[in-house]
Protein backbone atom coordinates (compact mmCIF):
# COMPACT_ATOMS: atom_id res chain seq x y z
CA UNK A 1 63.14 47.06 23.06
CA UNK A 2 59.74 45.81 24.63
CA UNK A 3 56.87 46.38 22.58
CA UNK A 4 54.44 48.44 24.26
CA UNK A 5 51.33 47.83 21.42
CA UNK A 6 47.57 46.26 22.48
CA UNK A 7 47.75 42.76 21.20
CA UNK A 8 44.28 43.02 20.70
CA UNK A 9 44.43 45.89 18.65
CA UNK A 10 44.12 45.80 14.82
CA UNK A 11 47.53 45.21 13.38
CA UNK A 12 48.60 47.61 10.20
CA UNK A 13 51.38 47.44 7.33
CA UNK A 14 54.14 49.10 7.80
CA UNK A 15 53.14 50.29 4.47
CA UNK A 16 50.16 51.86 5.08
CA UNK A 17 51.53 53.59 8.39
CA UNK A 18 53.79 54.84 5.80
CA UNK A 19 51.53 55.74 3.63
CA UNK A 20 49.06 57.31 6.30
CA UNK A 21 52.31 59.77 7.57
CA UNK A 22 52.72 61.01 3.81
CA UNK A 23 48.94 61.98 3.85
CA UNK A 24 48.70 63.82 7.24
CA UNK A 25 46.75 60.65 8.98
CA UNK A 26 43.40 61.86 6.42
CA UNK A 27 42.00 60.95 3.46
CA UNK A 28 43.37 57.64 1.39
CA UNK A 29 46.96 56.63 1.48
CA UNK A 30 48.75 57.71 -1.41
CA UNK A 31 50.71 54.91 -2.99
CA UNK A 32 54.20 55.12 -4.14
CA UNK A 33 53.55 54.28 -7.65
CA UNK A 34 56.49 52.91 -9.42
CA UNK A 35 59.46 54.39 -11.56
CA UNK A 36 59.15 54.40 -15.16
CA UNK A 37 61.74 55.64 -17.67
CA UNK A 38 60.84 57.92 -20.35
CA UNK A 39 62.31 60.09 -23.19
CA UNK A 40 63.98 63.27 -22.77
CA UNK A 41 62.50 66.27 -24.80
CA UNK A 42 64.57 67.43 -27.03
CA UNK A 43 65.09 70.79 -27.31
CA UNK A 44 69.12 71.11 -28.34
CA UNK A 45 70.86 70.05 -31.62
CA UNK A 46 73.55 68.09 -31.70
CA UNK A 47 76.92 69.64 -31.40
CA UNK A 48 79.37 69.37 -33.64
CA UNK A 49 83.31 69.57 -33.32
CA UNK A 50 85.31 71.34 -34.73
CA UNK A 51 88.12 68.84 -35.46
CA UNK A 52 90.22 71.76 -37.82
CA UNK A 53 90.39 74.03 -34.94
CA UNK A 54 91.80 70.87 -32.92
CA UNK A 55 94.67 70.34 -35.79
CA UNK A 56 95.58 74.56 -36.05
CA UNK A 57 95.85 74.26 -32.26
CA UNK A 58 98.07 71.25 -32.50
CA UNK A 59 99.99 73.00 -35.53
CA UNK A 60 100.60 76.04 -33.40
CA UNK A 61 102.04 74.41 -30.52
CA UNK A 62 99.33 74.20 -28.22
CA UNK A 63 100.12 71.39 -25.89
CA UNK A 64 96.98 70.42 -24.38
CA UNK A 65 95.58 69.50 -27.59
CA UNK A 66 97.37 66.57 -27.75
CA UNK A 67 95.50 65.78 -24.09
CA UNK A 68 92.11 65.13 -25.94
CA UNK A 69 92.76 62.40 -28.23
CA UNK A 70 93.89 60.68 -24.20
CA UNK A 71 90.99 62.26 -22.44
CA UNK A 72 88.01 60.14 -21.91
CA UNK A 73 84.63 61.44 -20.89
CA UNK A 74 83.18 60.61 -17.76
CA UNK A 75 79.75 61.15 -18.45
CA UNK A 76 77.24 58.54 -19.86
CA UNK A 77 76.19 58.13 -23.59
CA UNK A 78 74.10 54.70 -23.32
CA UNK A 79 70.66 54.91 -23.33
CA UNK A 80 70.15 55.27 -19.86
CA UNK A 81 71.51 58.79 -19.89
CA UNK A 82 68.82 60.02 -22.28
CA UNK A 83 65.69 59.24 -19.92
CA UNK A 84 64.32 60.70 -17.36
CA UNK A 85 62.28 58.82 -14.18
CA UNK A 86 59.17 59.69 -13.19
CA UNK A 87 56.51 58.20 -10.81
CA UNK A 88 53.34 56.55 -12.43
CA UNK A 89 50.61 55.14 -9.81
CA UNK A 90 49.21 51.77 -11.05
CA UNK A 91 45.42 53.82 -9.82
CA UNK A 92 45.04 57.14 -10.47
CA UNK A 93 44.63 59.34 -7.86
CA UNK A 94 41.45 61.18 -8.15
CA UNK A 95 40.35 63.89 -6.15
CA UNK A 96 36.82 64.77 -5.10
CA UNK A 97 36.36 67.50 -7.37
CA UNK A 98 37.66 66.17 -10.75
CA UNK A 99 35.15 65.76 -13.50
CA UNK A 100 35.19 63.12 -16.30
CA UNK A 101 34.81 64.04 -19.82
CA UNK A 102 35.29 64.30 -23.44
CA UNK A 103 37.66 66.40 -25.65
CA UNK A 104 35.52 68.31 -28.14
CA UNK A 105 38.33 70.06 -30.01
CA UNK A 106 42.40 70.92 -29.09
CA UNK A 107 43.11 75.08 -29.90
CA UNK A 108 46.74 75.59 -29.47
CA UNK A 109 47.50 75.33 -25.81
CA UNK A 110 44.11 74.58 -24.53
CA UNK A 111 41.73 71.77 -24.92
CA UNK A 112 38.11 72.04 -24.38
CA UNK A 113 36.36 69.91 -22.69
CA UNK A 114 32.96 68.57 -22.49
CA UNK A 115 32.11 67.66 -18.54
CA UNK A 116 28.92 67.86 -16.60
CA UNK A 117 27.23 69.40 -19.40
CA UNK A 118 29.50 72.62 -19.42
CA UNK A 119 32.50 73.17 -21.39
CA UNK A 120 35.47 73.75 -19.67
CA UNK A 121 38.67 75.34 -21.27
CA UNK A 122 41.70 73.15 -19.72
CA UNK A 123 45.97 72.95 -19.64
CA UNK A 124 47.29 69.43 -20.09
CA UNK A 125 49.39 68.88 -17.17
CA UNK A 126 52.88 68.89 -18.15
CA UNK A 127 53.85 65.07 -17.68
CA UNK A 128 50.90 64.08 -19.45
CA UNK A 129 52.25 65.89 -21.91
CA UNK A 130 56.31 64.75 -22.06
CA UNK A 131 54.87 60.95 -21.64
CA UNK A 132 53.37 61.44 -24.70
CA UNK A 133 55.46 63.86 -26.66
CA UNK A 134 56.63 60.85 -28.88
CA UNK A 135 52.89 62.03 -30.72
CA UNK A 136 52.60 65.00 -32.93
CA UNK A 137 49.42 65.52 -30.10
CA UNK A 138 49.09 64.27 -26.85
CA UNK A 139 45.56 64.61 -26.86
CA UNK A 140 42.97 64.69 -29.75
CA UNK A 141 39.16 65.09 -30.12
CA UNK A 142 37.14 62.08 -28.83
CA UNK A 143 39.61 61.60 -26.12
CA UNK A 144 38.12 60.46 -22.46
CA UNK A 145 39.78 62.53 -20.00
CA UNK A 146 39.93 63.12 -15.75
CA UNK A 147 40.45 67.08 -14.98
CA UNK A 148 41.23 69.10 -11.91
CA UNK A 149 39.15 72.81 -11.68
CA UNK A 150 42.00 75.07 -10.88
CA UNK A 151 41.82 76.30 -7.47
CA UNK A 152 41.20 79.71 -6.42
CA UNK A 153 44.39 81.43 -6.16
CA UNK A 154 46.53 78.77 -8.53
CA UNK A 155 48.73 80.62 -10.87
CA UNK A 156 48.52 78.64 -14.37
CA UNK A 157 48.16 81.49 -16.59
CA UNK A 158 49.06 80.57 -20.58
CA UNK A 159 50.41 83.35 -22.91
CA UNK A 160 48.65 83.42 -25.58
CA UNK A 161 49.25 86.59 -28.47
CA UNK A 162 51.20 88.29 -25.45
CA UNK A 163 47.73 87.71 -23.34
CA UNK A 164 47.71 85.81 -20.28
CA UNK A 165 44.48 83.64 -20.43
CA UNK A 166 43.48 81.80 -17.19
CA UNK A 167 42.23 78.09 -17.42
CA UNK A 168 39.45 76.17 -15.72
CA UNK A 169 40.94 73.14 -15.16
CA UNK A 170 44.01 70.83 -15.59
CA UNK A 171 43.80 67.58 -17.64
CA UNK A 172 45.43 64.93 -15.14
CA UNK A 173 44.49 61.70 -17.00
CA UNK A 174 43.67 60.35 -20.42
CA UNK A 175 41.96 57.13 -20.64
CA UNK A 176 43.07 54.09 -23.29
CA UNK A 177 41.70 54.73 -26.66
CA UNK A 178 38.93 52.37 -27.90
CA UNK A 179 39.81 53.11 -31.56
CA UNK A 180 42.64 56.10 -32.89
CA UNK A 181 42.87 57.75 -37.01
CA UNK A 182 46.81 58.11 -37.11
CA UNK A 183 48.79 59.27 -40.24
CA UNK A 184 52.09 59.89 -40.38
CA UNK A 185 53.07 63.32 -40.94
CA UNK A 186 56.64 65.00 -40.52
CA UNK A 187 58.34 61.54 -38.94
CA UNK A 188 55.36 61.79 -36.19
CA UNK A 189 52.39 59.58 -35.73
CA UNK A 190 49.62 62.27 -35.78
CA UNK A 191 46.52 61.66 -33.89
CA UNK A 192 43.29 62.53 -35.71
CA UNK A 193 41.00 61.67 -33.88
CA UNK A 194 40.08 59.00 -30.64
CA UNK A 195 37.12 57.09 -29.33
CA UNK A 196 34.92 57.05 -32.70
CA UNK A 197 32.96 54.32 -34.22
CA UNK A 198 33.44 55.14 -37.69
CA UNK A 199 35.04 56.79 -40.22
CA UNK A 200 33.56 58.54 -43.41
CA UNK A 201 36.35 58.93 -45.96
CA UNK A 202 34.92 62.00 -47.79
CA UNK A 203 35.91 62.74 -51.80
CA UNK A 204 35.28 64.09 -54.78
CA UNK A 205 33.97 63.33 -57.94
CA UNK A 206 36.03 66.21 -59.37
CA UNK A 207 37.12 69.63 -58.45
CA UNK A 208 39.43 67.98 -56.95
CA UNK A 209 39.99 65.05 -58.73
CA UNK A 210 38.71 61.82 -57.79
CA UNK A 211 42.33 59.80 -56.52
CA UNK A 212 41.06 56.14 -55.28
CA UNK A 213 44.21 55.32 -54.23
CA UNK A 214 43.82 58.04 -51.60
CA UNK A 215 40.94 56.22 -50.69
CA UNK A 216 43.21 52.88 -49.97
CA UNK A 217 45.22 54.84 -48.03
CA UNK A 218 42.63 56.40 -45.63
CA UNK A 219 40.63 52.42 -45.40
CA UNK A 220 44.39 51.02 -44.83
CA UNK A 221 44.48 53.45 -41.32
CA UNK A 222 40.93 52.64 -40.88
CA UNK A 223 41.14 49.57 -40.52
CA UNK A 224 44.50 49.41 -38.21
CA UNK A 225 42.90 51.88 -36.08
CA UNK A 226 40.02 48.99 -35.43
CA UNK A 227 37.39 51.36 -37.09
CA UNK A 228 33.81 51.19 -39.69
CA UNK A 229 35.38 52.73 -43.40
CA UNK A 230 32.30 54.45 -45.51
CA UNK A 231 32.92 55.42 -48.40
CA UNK A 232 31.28 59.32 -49.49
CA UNK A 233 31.92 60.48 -52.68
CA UNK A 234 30.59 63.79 -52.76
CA UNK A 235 29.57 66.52 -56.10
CA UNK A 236 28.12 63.55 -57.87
CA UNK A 237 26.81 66.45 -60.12
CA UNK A 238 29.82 67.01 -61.25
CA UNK A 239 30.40 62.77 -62.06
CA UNK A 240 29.34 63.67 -66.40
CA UNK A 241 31.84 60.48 -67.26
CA UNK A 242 30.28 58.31 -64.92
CA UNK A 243 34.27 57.12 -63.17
CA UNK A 244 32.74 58.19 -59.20
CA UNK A 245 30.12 55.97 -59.87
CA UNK A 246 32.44 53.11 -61.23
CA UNK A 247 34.44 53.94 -57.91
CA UNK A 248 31.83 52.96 -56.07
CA UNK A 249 30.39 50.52 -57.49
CA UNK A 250 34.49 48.39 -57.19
CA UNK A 251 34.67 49.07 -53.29
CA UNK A 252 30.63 47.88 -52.72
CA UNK A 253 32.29 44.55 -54.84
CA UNK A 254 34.55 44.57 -52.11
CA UNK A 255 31.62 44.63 -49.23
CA UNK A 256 32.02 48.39 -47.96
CA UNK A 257 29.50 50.59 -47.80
CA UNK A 258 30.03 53.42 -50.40
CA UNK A 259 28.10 56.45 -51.30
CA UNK A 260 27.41 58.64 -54.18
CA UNK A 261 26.13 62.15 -52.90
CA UNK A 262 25.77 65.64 -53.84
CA UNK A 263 24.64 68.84 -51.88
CA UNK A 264 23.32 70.54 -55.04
CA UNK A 265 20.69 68.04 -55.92
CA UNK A 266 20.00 66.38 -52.59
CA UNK A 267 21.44 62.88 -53.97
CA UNK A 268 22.47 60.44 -51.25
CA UNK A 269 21.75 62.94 -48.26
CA UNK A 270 19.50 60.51 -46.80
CA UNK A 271 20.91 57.27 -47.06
CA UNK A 272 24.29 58.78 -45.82
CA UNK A 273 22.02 60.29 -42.74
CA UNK A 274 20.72 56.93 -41.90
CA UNK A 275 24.40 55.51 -42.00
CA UNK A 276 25.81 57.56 -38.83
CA UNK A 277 22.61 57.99 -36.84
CA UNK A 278 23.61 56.97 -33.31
CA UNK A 279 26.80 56.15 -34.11
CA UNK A 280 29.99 58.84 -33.37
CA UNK A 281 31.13 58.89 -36.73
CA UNK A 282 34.25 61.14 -38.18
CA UNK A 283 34.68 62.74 -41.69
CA UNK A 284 37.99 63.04 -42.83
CA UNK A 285 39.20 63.38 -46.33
CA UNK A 286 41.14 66.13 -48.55
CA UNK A 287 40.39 69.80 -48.44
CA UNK A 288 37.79 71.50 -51.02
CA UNK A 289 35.69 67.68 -51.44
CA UNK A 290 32.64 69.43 -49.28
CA UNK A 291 32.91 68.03 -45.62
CA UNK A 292 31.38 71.00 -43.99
CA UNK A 293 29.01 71.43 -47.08
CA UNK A 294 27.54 67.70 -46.44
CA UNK A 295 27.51 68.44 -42.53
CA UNK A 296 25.63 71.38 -43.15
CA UNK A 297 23.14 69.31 -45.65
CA UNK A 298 22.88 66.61 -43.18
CA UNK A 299 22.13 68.87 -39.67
CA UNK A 300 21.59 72.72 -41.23
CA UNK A 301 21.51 73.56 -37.43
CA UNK A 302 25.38 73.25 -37.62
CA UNK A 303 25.77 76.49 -39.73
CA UNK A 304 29.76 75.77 -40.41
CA UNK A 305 31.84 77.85 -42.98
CA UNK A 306 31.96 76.82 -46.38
CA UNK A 307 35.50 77.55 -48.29
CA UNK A 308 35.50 77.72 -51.93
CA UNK A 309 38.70 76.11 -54.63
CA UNK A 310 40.12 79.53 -54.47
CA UNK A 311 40.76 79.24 -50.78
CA UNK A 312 42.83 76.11 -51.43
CA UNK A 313 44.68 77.73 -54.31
CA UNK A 314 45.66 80.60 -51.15
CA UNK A 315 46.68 77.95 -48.83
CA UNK A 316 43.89 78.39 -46.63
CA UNK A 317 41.50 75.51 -45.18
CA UNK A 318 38.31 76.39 -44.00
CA UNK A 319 38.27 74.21 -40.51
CA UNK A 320 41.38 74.40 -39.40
CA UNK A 321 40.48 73.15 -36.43
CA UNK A 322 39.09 69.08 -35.17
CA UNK A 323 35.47 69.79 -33.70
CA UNK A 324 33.27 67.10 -31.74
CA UNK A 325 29.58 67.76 -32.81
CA UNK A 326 26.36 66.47 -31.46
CA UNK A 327 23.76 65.53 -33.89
CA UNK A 328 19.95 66.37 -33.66
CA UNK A 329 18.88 62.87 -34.44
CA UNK A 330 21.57 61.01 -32.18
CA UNK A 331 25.21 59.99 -32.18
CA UNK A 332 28.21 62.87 -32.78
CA UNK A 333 30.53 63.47 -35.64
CA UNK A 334 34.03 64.92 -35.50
CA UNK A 335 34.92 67.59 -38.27
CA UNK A 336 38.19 67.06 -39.26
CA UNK A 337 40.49 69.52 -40.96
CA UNK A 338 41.50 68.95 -44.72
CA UNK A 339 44.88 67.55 -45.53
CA UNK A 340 46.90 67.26 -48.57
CA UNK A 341 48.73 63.80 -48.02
CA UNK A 342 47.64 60.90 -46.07
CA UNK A 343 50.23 58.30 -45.02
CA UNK A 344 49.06 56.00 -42.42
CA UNK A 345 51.15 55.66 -39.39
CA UNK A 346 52.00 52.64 -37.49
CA UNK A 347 51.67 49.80 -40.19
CA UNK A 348 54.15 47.60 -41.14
CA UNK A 349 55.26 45.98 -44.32
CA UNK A 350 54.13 42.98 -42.93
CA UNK A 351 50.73 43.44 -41.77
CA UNK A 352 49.71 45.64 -44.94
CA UNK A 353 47.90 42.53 -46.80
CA UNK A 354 45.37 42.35 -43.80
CA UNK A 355 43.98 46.11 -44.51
CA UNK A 356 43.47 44.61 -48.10
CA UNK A 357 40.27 42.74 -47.46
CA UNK A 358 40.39 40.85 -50.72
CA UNK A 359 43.86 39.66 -50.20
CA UNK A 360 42.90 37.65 -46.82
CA UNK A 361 41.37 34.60 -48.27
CA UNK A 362 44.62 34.29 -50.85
CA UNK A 363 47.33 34.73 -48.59
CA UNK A 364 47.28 31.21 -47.23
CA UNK A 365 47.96 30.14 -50.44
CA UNK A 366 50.71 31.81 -51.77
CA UNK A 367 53.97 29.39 -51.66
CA UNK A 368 56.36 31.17 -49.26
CA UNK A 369 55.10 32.04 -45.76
CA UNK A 370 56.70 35.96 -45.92
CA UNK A 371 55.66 36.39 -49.61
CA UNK A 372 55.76 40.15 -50.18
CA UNK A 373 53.05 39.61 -53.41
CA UNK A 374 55.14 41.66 -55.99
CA UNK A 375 57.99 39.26 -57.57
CA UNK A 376 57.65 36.05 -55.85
CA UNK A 377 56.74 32.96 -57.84
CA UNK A 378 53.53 31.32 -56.74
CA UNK A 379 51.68 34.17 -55.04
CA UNK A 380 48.38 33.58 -55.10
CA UNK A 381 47.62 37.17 -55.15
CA UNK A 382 49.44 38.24 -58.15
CA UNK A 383 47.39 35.30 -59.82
CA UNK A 384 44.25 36.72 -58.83
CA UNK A 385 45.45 40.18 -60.13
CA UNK A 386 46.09 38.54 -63.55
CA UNK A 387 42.89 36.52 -63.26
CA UNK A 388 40.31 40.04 -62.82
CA UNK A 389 39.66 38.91 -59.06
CA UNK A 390 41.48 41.84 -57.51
CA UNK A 391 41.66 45.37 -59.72
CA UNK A 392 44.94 46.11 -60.83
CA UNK A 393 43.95 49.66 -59.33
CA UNK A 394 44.10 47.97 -55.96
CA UNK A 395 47.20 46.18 -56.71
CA UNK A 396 48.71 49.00 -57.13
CA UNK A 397 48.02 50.97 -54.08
CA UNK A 398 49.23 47.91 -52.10
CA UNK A 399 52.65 48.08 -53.67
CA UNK A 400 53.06 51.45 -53.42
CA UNK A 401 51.92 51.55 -49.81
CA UNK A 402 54.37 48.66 -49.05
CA UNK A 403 57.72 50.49 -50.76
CA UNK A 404 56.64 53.04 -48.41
CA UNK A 405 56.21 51.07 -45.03
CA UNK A 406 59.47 49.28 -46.38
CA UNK A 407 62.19 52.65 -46.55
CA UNK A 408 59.58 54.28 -43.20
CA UNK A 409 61.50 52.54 -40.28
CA UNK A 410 59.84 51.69 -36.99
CA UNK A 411 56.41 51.73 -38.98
């Protein structure tokens, strides 16, 4: 067939000529994007069969029950059968309207987001949210998102206590996470929070407790999530023994910065102010130790509930919700609910020792290159534990932690 083109006019791809069809001839080519396979939701249990009702069938003369012992399914039950393919563009396609943002707290089936100074009350779009469904949350405070306004006339309505509320936008897009708080919680990775610079591991002197191996445990995910640890123990009014402020003085032996504070008498309000200034700091810890109480002592602007001991005793926790706050004197904070446990997520057997800061400089030394530190001969760590170098405290969070990472598979 001749070819009846200009030669002197510009030559195109036959993939963007393609690509220019797909869009109408205006606006940018859309790319193809390429496949990706992904986990199935799911949403069924496993069946189970009934292999008696096979032998009364087979007892009672029903032929065709000896035909399943020779039938063989023709359906697929390798992996491959269990995905699903979708379409992921190497550049996000991003339309002229949608806004760029923050996440400044997650309520149930909407997220709210901070954009263009205005809060907008958004959806996540649904394969946003089944590529990420392997996480307790697909999104979290702190997250950097892209979202969509809803056009006039798009039905997206979201029951919600048998109302239908209407949302503002669509979340298309969540950027990679600078820094992520994960725990592990009902054999999920839960997603704290995203994006911060810190973390303030809030406690309490007493009322509750003071539990410093609770303490390892929330610097252990601190440090895997590539974040500051400080150190708050709050009520130091109620310290009459004097342990919180042994407690602190261990981990500032170990180079962190730990605090001893107290909203009754003022004590450490200050220094613990000058700590997260300009920074976007997050304060996580149990329930009852005072988080809102300090929040409220540091910016009194904030005005946040305070729950009392007796709440706790009722099962109730006085944020229940994550909550991105903007301080008067720079930086943010995120409010974090109280929990009960804390088990970081994520972190192998293996890389434990690195979260223990004083074990670094001793693991070179130890005689085997795997050495677990709790029965092998040599270690250099168990010498230092006998020698007063590390606290036997310490010691012992590591080895429980690492029983735990050992029997938690794919963590």
């Amino acid at each position: 067939m001749p070819d009846n083109r200009d030669d002197n006019a510009p030559r195109r791809e036959d993939g963007d000529d393609a690509s220019e069809r797909r869009d109408g001839g205006a606006g940018k080519p859309q790319g193809r994007g390429k496949k990706v396979r992904v986990d199935l939701r799911k949403n069924r249990g496993k069946l189970r069969r009934d292999k008696a009702e096979w032998t009364r069938r087979l007892r009672g003369g029903d032929v065709s029950a000896e035909d399943l012992a020779l039938r063989e399914s023709v359906r697929r039950k390798g992996d491959l059968s269990r995905k699903r393919t979708i379409i992921v563009h190497d550049e996000p396609q991003v339309g002229p309207d949608d806004h760029v943002g923050v996440v400044t707290a997650v309520r149930g089936l909407f997220v709210e987001v901070e954009a263009d100074g205005r809060l907008w009350a958004c959806t996540v779009r649904r394969l946003l949210r089944t590529r990420l469904i392997e996480a307790r949350s697909p999104i979290t405070v702190g997250d950097r998102v892209r979202i969509r306004p809803v056009a006039v006339g798009e039905v997206l309505g979201v029951q919600v206590s048998g109302e239908t509320l209407l949302p503002e936008g669509i979340v298309e897009e969540v950027s990679p996470r600078a820094t992520t708080l994960l725990r592990h919680y009902e054999r999920r990775a839960h997603l704290i929070a995203a994006n911060v610079d810190q973390c303030v591991i809030v406690v309490a002197a007493d009322e509750p407790p003071l539990r410093p191996h609770l303490i390892d445990r929330y610097l252990v995910a601190i440090h895997h999530g590539h974040m500051r640890p400080i150190i708050c123990i709050n009520k130091a009014d109620l310290d009459a023994d004097g342990h919180a402020a042994e407690v602190v003085e261990r981990y500032r032996g170990l180079s962190y910065c730990a605090l001893l504070t107290s909203t009754v008498d003022g004590r450490g309000i200050d220094a613990l102010r000058e700590v997260i200034a300009g920074q976007t700091s997050a304060f996580v810890g149990p329930s009852g130790v005072g988080k809102s109480s300090l929040l409220n002592a540091i910016e009194p602007g904030f005005d946040l509930r305070v729950g009392t001991l007796t709440d706790l005793r009722r099962g109730k926790h006085t944020t229940t919700t994550a909550r991105l706050l903007k301080w008067s004197f720079g930086g943010y904070v995120v409010d974090t609910p109280g929990v009960r446990q804390f088990d970081p997520a994520s972190v192998g057997k293996e890389e434990l020792e690195a979260y223990f800061i004083e074990f670094r400089d001793l693991v070179s030394q130890c005689k085997f290159p795997d050495c677990s530190h709790r029965h092998e001969g040599q270690c250099a760590v168990r010498t230092a534990v006998d020698d007063g170098r590390i606290t036997l405290e310490r010691y012992e969070s590591y080895c429980k932690m690492y029983e735990e990472c050992a029997e938690r598979k794919g963590y």
